[in-house]
Structure formats: C-alpha cells, structure tokens
N, C-alpha and C. Protein backbone atom coordinates (compact mmCIF):
# COMPACT_ATOMS: atom_id res chain seq x y z
N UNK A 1 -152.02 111.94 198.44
CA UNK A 1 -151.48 112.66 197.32
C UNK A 1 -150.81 111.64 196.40
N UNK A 2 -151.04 111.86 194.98
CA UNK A 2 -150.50 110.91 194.25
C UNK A 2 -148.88 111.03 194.06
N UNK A 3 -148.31 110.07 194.00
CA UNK A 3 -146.57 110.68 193.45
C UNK A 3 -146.52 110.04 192.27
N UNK A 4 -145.66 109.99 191.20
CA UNK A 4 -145.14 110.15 190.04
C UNK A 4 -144.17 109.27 190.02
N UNK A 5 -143.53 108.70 189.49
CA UNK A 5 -142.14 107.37 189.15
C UNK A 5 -141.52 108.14 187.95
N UNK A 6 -140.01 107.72 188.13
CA UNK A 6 -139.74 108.55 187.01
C UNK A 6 -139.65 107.85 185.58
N UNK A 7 -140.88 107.39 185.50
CA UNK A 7 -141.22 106.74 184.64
C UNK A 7 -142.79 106.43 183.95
N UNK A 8 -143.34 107.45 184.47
CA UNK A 8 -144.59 108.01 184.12
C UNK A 8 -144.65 108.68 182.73
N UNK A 9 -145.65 107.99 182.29
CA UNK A 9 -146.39 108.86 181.01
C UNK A 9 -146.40 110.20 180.50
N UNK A 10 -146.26 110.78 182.14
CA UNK A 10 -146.06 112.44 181.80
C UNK A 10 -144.67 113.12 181.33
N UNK A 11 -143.79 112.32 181.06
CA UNK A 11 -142.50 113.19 180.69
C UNK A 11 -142.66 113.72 178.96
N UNK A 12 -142.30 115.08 179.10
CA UNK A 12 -142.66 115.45 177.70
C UNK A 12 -141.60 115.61 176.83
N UNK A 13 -140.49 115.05 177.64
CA UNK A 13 -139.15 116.17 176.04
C UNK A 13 -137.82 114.84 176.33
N UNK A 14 -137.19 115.61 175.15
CA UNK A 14 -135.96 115.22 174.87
C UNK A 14 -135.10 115.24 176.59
N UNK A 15 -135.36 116.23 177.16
CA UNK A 15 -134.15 116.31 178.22
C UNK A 15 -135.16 115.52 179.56
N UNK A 16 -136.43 114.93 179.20
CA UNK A 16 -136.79 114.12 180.61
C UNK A 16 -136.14 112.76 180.01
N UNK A 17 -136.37 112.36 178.91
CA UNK A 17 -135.75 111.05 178.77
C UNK A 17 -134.40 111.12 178.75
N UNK A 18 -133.32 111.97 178.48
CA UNK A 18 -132.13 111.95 179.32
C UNK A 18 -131.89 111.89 180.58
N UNK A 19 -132.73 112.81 181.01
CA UNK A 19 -132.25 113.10 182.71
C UNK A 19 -132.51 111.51 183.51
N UNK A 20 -134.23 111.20 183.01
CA UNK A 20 -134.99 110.43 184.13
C UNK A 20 -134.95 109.29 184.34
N UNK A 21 -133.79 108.53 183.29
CA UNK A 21 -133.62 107.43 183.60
C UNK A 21 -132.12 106.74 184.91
N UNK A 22 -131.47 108.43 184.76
CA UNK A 22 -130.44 108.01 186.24
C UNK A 22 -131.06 109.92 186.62
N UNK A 23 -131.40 110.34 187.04
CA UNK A 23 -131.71 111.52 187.86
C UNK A 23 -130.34 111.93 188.58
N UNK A 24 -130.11 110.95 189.32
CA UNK A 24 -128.76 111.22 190.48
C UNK A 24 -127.83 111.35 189.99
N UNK A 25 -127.44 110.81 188.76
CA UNK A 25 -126.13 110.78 188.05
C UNK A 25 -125.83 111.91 187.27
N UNK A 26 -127.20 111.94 186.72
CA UNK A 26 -127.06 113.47 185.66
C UNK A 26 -126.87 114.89 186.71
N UNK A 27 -127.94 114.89 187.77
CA UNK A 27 -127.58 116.13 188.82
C UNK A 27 -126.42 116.25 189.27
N UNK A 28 -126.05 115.33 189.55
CA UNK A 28 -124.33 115.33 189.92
C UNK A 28 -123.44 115.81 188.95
N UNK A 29 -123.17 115.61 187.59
CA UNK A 29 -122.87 115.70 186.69
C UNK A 29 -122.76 117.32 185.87
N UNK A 30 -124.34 117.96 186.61
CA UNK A 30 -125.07 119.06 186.14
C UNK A 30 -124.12 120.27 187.61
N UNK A 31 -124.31 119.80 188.52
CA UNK A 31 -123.36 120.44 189.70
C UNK A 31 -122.65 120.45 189.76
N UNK A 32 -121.55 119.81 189.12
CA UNK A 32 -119.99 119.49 188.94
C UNK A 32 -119.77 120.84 187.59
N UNK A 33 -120.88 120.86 186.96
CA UNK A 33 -119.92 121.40 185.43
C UNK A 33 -120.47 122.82 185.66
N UNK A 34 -121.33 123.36 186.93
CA UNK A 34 -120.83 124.25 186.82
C UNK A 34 -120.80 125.05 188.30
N UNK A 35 -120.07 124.15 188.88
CA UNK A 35 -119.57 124.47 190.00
C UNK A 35 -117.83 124.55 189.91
N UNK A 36 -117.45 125.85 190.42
CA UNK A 36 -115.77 126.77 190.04
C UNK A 36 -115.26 125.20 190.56
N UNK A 37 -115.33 124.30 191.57
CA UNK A 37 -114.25 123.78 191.99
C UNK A 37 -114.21 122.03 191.24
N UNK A 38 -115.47 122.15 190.51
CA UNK A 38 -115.49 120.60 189.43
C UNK A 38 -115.51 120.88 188.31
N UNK A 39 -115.97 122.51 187.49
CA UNK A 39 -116.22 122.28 186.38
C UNK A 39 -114.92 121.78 185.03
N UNK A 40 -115.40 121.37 184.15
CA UNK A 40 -114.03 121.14 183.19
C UNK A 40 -113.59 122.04 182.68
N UNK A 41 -112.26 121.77 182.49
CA UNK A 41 -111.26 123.18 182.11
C UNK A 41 -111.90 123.93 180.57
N UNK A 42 -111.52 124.88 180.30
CA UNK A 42 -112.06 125.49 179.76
C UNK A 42 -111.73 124.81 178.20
N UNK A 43 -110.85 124.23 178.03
CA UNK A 43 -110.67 123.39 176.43
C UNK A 43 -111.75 122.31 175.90
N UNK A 44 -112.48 121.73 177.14
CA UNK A 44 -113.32 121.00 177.11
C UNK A 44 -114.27 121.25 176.20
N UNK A 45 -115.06 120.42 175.92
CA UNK A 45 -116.46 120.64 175.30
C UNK A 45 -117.69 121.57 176.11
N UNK A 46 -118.10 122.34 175.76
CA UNK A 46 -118.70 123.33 176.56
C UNK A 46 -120.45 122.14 176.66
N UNK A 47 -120.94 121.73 178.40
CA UNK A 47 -122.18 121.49 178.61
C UNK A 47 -123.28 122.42 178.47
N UNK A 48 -122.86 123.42 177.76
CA UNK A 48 -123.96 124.23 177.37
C UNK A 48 -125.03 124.22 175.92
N UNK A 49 -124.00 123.94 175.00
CA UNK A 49 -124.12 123.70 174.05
C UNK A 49 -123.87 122.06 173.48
N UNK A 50 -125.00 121.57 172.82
CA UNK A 50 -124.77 120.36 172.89
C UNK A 50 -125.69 119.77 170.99
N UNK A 51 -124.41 119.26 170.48
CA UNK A 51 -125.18 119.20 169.23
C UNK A 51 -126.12 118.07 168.62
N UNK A 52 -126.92 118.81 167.66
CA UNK A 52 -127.62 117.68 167.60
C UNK A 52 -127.33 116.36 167.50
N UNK A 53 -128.64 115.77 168.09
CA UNK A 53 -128.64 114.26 168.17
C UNK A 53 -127.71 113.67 169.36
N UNK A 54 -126.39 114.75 170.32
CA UNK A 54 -125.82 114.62 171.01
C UNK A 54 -126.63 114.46 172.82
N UNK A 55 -126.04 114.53 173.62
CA UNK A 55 -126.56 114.69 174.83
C UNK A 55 -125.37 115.39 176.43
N UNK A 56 -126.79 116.28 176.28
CA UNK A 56 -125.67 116.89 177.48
C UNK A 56 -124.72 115.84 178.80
N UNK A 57 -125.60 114.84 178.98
CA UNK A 57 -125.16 114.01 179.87
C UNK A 57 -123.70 113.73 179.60
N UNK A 58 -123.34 113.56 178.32
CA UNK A 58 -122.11 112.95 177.88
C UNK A 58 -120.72 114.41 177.97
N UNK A 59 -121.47 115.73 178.21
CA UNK A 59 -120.54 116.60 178.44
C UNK A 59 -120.52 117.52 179.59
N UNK A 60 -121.03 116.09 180.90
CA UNK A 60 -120.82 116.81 182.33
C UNK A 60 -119.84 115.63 183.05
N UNK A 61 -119.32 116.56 183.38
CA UNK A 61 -118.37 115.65 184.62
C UNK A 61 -119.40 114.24 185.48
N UNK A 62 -118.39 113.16 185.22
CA UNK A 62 -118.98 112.04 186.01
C UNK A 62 -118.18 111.71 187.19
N UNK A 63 -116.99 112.12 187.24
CA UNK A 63 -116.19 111.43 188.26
C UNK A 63 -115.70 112.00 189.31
N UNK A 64 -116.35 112.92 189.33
CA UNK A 64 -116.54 114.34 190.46
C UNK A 64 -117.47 114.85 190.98
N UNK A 65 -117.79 115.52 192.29
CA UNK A 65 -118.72 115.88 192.67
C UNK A 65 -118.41 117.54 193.49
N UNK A 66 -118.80 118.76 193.20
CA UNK A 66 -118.61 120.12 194.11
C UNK A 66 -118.71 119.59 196.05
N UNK A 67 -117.48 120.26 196.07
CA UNK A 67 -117.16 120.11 197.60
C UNK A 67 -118.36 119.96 198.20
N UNK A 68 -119.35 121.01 197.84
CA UNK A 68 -120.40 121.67 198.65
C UNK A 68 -121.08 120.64 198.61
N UNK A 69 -121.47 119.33 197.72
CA UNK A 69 -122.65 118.88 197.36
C UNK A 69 -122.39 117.72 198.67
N UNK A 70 -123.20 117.52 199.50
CA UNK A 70 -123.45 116.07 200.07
C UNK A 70 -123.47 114.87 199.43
N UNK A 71 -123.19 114.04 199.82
CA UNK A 71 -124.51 112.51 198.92
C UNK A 71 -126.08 112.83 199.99
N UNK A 72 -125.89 113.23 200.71
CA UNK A 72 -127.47 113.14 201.69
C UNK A 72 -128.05 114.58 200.94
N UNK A 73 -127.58 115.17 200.61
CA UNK A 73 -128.40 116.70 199.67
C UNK A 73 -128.51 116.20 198.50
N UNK A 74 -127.40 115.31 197.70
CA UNK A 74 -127.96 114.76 196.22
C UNK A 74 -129.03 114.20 196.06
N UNK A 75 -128.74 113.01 196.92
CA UNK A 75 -130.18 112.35 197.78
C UNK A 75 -131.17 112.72 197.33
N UNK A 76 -131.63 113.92 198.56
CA UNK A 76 -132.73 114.66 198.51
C UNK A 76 -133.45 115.42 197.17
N UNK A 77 -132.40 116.00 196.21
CA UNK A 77 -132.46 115.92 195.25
C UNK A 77 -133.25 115.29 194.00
N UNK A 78 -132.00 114.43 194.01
CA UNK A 78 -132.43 113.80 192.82
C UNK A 78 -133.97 112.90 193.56
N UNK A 79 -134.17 112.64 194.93
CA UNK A 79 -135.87 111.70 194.89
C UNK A 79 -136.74 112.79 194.72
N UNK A 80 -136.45 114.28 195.24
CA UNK A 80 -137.63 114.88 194.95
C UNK A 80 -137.84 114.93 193.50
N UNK A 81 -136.69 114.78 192.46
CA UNK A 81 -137.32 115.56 190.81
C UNK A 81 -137.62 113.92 190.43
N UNK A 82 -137.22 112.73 191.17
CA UNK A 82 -138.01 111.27 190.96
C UNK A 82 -139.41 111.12 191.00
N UNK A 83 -139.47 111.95 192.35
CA UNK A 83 -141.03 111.97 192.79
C UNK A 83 -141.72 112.76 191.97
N UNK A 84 -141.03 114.19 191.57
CA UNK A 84 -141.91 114.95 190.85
C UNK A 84 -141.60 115.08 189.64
N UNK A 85 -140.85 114.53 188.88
CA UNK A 85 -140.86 114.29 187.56
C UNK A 85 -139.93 115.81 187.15
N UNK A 86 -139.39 116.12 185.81
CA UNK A 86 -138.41 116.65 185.48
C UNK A 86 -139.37 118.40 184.62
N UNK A 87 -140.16 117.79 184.39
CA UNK A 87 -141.22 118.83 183.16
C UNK A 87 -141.51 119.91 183.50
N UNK A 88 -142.06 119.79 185.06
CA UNK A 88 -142.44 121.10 186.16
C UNK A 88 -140.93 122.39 186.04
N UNK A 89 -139.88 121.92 185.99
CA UNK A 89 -138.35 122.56 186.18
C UNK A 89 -138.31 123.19 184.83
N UNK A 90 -138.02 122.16 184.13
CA UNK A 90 -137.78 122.36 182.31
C UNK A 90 -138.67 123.28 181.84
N UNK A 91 -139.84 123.32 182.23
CA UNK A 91 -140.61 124.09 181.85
C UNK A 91 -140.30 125.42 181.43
N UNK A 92 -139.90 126.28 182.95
CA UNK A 92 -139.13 127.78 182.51
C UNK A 92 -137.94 127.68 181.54
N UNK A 93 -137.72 127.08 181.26
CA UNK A 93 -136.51 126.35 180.33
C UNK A 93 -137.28 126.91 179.22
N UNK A 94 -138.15 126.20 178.62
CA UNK A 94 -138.83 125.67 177.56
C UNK A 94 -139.99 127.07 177.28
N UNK A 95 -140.03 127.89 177.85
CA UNK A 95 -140.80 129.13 177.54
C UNK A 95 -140.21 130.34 177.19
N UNK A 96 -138.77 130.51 177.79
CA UNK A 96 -137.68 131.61 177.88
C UNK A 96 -137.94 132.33 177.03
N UNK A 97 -138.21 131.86 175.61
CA UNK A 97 -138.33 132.77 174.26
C UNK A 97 -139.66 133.66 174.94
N UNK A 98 -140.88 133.04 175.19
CA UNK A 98 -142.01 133.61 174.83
C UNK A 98 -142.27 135.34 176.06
N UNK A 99 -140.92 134.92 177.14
CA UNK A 99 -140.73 136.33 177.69
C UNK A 99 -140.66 137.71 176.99
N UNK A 100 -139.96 137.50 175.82
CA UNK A 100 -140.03 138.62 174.98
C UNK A 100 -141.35 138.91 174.50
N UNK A 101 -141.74 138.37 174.09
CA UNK A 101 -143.36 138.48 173.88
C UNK A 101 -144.18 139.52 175.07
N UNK A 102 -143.80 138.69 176.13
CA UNK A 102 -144.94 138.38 177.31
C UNK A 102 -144.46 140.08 178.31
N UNK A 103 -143.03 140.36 177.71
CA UNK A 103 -142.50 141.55 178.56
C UNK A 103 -142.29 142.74 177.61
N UNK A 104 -142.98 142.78 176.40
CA UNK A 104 -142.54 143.40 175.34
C UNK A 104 -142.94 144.56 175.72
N UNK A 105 -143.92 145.39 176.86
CA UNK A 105 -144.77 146.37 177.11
C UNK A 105 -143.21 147.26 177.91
N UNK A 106 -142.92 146.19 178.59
CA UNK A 106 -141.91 146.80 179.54
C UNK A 106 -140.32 146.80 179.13
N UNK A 107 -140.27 146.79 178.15
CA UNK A 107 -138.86 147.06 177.44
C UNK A 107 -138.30 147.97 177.44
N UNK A 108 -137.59 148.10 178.15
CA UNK A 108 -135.89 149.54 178.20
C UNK A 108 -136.69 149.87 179.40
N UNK A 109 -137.81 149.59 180.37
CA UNK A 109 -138.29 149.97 181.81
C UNK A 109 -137.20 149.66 183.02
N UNK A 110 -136.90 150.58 183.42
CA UNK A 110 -135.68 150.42 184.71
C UNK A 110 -136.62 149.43 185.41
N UNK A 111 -136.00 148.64 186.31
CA UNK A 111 -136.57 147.80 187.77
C UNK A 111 -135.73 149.44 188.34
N UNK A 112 -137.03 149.52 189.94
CA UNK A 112 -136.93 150.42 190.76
C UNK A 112 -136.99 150.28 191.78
N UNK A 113 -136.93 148.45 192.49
CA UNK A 113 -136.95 148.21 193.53
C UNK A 113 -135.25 148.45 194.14
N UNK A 114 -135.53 148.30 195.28
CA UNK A 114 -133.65 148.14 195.39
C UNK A 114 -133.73 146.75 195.35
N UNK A 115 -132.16 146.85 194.83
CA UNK A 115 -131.32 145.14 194.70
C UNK A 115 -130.16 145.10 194.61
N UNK A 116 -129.92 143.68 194.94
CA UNK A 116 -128.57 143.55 195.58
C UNK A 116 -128.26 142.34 194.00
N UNK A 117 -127.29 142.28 193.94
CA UNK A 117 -126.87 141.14 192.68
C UNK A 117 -125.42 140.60 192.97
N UNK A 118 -125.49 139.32 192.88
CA UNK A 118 -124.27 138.52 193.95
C UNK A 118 -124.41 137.17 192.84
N UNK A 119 -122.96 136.81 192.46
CA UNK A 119 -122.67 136.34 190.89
C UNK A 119 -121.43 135.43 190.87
N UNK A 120 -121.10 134.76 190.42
CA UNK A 120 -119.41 133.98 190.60
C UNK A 120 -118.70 134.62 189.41
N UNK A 121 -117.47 135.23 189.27
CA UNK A 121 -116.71 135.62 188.41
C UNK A 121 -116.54 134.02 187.43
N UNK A 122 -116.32 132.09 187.75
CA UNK A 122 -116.75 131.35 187.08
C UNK A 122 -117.87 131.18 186.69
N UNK A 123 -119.00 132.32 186.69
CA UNK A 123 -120.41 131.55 186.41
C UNK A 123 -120.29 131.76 184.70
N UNK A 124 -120.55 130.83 184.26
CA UNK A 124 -121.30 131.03 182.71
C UNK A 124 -121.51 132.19 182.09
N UNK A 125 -123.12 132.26 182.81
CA UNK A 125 -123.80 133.77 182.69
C UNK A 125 -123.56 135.25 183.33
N UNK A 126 -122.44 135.36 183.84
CA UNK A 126 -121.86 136.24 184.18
C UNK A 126 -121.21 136.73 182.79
N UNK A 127 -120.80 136.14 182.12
CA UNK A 127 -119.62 136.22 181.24
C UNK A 127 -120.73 136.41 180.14
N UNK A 128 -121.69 135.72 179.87
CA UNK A 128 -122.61 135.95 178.93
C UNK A 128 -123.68 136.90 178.91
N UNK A 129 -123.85 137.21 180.41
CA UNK A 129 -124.27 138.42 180.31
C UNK A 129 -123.60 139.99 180.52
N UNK A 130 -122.27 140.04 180.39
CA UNK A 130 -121.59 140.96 180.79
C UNK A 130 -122.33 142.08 180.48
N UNK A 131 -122.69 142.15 179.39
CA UNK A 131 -123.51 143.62 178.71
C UNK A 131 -124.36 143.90 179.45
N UNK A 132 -125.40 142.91 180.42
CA UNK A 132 -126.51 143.04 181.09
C UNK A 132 -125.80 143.96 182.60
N UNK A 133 -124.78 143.25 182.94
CA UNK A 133 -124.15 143.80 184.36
C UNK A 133 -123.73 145.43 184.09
N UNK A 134 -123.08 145.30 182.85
CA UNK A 134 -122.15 146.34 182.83
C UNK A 134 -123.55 147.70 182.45
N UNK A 135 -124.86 147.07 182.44
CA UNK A 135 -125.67 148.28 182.24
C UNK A 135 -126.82 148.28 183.38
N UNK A 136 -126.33 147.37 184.43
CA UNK A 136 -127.14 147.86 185.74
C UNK A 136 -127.43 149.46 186.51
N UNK A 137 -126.30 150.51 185.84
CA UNK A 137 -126.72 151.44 186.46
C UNK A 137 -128.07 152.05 185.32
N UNK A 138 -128.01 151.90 184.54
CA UNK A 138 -129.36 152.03 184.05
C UNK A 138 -130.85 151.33 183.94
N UNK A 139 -130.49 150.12 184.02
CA UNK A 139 -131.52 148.72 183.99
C UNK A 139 -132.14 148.57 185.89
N UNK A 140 -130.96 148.96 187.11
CA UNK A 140 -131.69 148.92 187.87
C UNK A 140 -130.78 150.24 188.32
N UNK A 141 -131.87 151.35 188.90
CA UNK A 141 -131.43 152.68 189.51
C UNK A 141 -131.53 152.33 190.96
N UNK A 142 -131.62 151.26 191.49
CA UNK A 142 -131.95 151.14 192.32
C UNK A 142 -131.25 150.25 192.80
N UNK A 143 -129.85 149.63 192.62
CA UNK A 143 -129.09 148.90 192.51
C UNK A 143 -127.86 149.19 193.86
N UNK A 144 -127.92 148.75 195.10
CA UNK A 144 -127.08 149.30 195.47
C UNK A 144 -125.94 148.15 196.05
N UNK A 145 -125.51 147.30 195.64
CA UNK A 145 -124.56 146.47 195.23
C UNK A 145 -124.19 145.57 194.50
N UNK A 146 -123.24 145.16 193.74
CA UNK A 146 -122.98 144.05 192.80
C UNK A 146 -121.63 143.58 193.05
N UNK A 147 -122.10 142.30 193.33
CA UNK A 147 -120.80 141.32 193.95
C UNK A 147 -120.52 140.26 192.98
N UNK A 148 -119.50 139.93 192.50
CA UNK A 148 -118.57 138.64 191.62
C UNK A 148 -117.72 138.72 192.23
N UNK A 149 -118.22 137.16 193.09
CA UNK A 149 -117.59 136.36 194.17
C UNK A 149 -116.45 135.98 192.87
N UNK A 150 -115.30 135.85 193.59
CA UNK A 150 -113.86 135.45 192.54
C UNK A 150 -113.41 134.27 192.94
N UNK A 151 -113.68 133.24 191.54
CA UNK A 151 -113.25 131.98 191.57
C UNK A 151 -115.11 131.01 191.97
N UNK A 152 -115.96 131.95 191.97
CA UNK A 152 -117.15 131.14 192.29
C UNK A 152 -117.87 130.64 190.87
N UNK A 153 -118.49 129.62 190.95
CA UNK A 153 -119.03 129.02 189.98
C UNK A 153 -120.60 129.69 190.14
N UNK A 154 -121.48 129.00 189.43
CA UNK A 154 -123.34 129.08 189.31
C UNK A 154 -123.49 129.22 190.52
N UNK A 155 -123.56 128.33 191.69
CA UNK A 155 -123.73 127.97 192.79
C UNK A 155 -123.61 128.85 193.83
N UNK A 156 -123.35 130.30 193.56
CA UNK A 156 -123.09 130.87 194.65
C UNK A 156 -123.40 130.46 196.32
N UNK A 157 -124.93 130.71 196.62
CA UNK A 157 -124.96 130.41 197.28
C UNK A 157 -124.66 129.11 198.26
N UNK A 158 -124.47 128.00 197.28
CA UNK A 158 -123.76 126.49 198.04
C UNK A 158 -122.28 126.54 197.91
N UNK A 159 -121.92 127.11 197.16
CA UNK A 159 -120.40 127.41 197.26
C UNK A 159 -119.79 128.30 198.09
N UNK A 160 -120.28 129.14 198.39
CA UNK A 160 -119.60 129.99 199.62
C UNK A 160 -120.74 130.93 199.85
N UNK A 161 -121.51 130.02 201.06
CA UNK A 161 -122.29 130.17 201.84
C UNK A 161 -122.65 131.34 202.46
N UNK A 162 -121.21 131.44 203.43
CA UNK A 162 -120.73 132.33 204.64
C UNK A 162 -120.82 133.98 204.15
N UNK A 163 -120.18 133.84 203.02
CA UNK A 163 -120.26 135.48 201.87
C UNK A 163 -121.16 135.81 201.35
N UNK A 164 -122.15 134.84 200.83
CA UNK A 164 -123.06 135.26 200.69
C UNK A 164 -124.24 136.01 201.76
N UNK A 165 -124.23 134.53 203.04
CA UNK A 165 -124.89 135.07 203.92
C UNK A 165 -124.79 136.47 204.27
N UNK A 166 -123.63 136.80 204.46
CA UNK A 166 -122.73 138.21 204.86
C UNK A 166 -123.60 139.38 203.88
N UNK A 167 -123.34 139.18 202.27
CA UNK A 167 -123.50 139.79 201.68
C UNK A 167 -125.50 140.65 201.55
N UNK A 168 -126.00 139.21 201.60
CA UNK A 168 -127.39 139.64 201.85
C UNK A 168 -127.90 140.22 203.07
N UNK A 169 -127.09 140.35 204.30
CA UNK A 169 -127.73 140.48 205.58
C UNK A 169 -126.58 142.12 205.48
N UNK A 170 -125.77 142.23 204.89
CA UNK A 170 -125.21 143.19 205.05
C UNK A 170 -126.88 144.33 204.05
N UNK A 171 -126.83 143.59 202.97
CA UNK A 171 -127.98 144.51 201.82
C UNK A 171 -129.07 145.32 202.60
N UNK A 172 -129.72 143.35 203.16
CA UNK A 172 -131.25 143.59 203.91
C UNK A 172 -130.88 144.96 205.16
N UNK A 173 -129.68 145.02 206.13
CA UNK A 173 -129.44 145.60 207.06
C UNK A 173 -129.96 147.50 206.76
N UNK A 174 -128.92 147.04 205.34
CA UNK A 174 -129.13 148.85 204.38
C UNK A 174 -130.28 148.98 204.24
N UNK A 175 -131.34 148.13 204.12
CA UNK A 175 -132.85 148.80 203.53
C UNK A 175 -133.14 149.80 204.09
N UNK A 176 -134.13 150.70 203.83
CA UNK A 176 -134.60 151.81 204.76
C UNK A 176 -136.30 150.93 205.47
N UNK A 177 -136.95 151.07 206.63
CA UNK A 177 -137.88 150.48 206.85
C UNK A 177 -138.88 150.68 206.07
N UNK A 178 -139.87 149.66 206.39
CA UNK A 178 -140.74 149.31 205.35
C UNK A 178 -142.00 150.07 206.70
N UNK A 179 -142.62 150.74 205.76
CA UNK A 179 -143.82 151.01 207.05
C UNK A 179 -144.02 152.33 207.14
C-alpha cells in the first residue's frame, strides 16, 4: 500500500499548508482550544474565526495540552493524518454548504430513529446551536435523552469518558429489541 508524506503533491488548501508542515503541534493546539480544561478564556481571540490572510494556528493554545490527551495518543494522531494527509478530513469541512442543497428534499423532516444527544455545556456548538437543541422535541420525536455534560468542552467523549460510557449504555440498555 502506498503512504503519503506530509508533503505530497496532493494537499489541496489553505488549511493543509498550515496544518502539514508541524501536524503534532497544530493538533495539540486544535485539542487544547477546545477542550473545557485548556481552552482560552473567553476574552481571547476566538480559534474559530480567523481573519483574512490570518491563521488559525496562531489562535490555539501552544503551551498546553487537555488532561485527556496522551503524548502516545497525539502520537498516533498526528502520524496517522502524516501518513494520510489532511484533505480526506477537511473535506467534510469544505462541502458543509452543499448539504443544503443535497438535503433540501428533507427539510423540516423529523429524524424518527431514537437518539440519545450527549454535548459539553463548554462546547462551541452547543451554544451555537442552541436553537437546534432547544427544538429537538420537534426535529427528533424520537429523542429520548439530552445530556450537557457541565464544564465539558468538544471532546466529550475523551474528557469524561466514564459519563459518557454510563450515558450511552444507560440509552442502548432503554432500546426496545431489535427483531
């Protein structure tokens, strides 16, 4: 099987030539800002938004790393997106708009599976999607818990593991059988 250097021909954007020339530094950086127990205080420059000609790299934490993160999990990390290059990831990144398009048939359609939704009261998109949460009893009828872990960042699941585990095995337990 062939592997990739992160320095192959194939990188297509603005954010592989940021990322791919330190991988490890920027992931670290990217886990810190928005993980509850590294990210920067809220006066900071927001790593979300980043203006032109600027770079996100320059508005993630460098001198910190989330409890949760190993150096042997960064590791692993950052060689797999070495080995496999950054474009494959970015990608869903880089299409997001064309969902509207692509889901336009199914607009204002409830999801009717059951689901469970488990969130950090620090996440970002919690806060940015409030409107989305606060209309789960209509968006999913089928919704039979919603958890904002308090004080959790993006990371739920690497940040507090144990609650989560809890939380999904408590969900899966509720299903009714399949069969």
């Amino acid at each position: 099987m062939a592997t990739r250097s992160s320095t192959s021909a194939t990188s297509s954007g603005r954010a592989e030539a940021e990322i791919e020339p330190d991988v490890r530094g920027w992931l670290a950086g990217f886990y810190a800002a928005l993980s509850a127990d590294t990210m920067p205080p809220a006066d900071a420059p927001s790593p979300y938004f980043v203006p032109r000609g600027g770079r996100m790299r320059d508005r993630l934490p460098s001198d910190r790393t989330p409890a949760w993160l190993s150096s042997a999990d960064l590791d692993t990390y950052a060689g797999e997106f070495e080995r496999t290059g950054l474009t494959g990831a970015l990608a869903r990144y880089r299409a997001i708009d064309r969902d509207w398009a692509d889901l336009a048939d199914w607009d204002g359609a409830p999801i009717t599976q059951p689901a469970l939704f488990i969130g950090g009261t620090r996440d970002a998109s919690t806060t940015w999607m409030a409107d989305a949460i606060a209309a789960f009893d209509r968006t999913l009828p089928a919704l039979t818990a919603c958890h904002l872990i308090d004080g959790c960042g993006h990371w739920v699941q690497q940040e507090r593991p144990d609650e989560v585990t809890r939380m999904l095995l408590d969900w899966l337990g509720g299903l009714p059988p399949v069969g």
